[in-house]
Protein backbone atom coordinates (compact mmCIF):
# COMPACT_ATOMS: atom_id res chain seq x y z
CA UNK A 1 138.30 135.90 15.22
CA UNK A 2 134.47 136.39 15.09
CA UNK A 3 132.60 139.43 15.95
CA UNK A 4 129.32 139.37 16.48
CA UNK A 5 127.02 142.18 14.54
CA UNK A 6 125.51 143.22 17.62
CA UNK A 7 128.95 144.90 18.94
CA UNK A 8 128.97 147.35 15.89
CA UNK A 9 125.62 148.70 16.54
CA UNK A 10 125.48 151.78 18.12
CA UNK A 11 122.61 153.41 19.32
CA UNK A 12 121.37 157.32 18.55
CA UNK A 13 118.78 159.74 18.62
CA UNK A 14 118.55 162.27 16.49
CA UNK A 15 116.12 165.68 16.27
CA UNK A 16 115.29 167.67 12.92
CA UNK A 17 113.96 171.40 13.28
CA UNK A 18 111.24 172.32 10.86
CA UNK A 19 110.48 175.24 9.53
CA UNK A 20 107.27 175.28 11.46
CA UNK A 21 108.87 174.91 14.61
CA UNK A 22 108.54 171.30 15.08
CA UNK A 23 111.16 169.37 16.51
CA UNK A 24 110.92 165.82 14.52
CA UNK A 25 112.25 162.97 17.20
CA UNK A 26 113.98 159.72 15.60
CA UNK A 27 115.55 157.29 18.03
CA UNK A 28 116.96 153.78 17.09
CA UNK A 29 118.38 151.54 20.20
CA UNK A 30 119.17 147.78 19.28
CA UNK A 31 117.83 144.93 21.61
CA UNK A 32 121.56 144.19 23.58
CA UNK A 33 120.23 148.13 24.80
CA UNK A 34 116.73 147.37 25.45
CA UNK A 35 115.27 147.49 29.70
CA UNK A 36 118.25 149.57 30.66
CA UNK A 37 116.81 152.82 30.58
CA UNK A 38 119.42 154.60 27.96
CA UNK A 39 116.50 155.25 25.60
CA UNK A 40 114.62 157.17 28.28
CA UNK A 41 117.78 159.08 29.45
CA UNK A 42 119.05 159.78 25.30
CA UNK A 43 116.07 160.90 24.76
CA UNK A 44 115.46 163.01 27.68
CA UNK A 45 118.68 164.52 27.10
CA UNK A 46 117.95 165.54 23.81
CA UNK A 47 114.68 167.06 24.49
CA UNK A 48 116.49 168.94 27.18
CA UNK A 49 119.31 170.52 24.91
CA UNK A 50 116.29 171.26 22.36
CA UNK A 51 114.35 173.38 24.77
CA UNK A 52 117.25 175.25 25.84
CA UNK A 53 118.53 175.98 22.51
CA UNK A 54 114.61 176.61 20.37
CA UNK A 55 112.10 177.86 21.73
CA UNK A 56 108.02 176.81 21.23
CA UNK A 57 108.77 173.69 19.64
CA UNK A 58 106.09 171.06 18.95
CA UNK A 59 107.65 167.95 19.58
CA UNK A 60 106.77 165.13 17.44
CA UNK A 61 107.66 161.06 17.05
CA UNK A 62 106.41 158.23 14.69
CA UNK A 63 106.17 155.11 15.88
CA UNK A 64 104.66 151.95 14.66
CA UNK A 65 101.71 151.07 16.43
CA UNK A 66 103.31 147.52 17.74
CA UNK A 67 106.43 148.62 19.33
CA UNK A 68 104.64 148.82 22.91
CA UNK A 69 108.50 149.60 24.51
CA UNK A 70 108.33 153.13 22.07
CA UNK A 71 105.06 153.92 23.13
CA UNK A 72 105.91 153.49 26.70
CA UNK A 73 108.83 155.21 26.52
CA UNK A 74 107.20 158.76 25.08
CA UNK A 75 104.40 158.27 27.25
CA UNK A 76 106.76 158.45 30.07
CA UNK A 77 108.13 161.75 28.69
CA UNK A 78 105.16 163.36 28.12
CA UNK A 79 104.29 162.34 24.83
CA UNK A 80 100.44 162.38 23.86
CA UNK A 81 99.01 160.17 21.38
CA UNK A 82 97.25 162.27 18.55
CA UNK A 83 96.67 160.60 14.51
CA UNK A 84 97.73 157.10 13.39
CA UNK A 85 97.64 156.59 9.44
């Protein structure tokens, strides 16, 4: 019996604290997740347990300048585009 790759990836966001007080976002959701609105909710969740459990954090993502499905997704959570390298 075959499996297909696609069932073993799992998706997952994931947060690291700096000693600065920056909160360093990293999602990663594969494209059988994509358009369903999980990304939004993950991330939104996470940003939610963050700001009850730190407080002043400067939240922070990279994302690659072509991924246009990111971008859209922090801009709908109130992220603010500020230095590209």
């Amino acid at each position: 019996m075959e499996h297909s790759l696609e069932l073993f990836l799992v998706p997952f966001v994931q947060a690291t604290i700096t000693i600065d007080n920056s909160a360093m976002l990293v999602y990663v959701f594969f494209p059988n997740f994509w358009g369903k609105g999980y990304a939004l909710e993950a991330v939104k969740c996470m940003i939610n347990y963050l700001v009850e459990t730190y407080q002043n954090l400067d939240f922070r993502a990279d994302v690659d300048v072509e991924n246009h499905r990111s971008i859209a997704l922090l801009h709908n959570l109130g992220f603010v585009r500020s230095t590209f390298f």
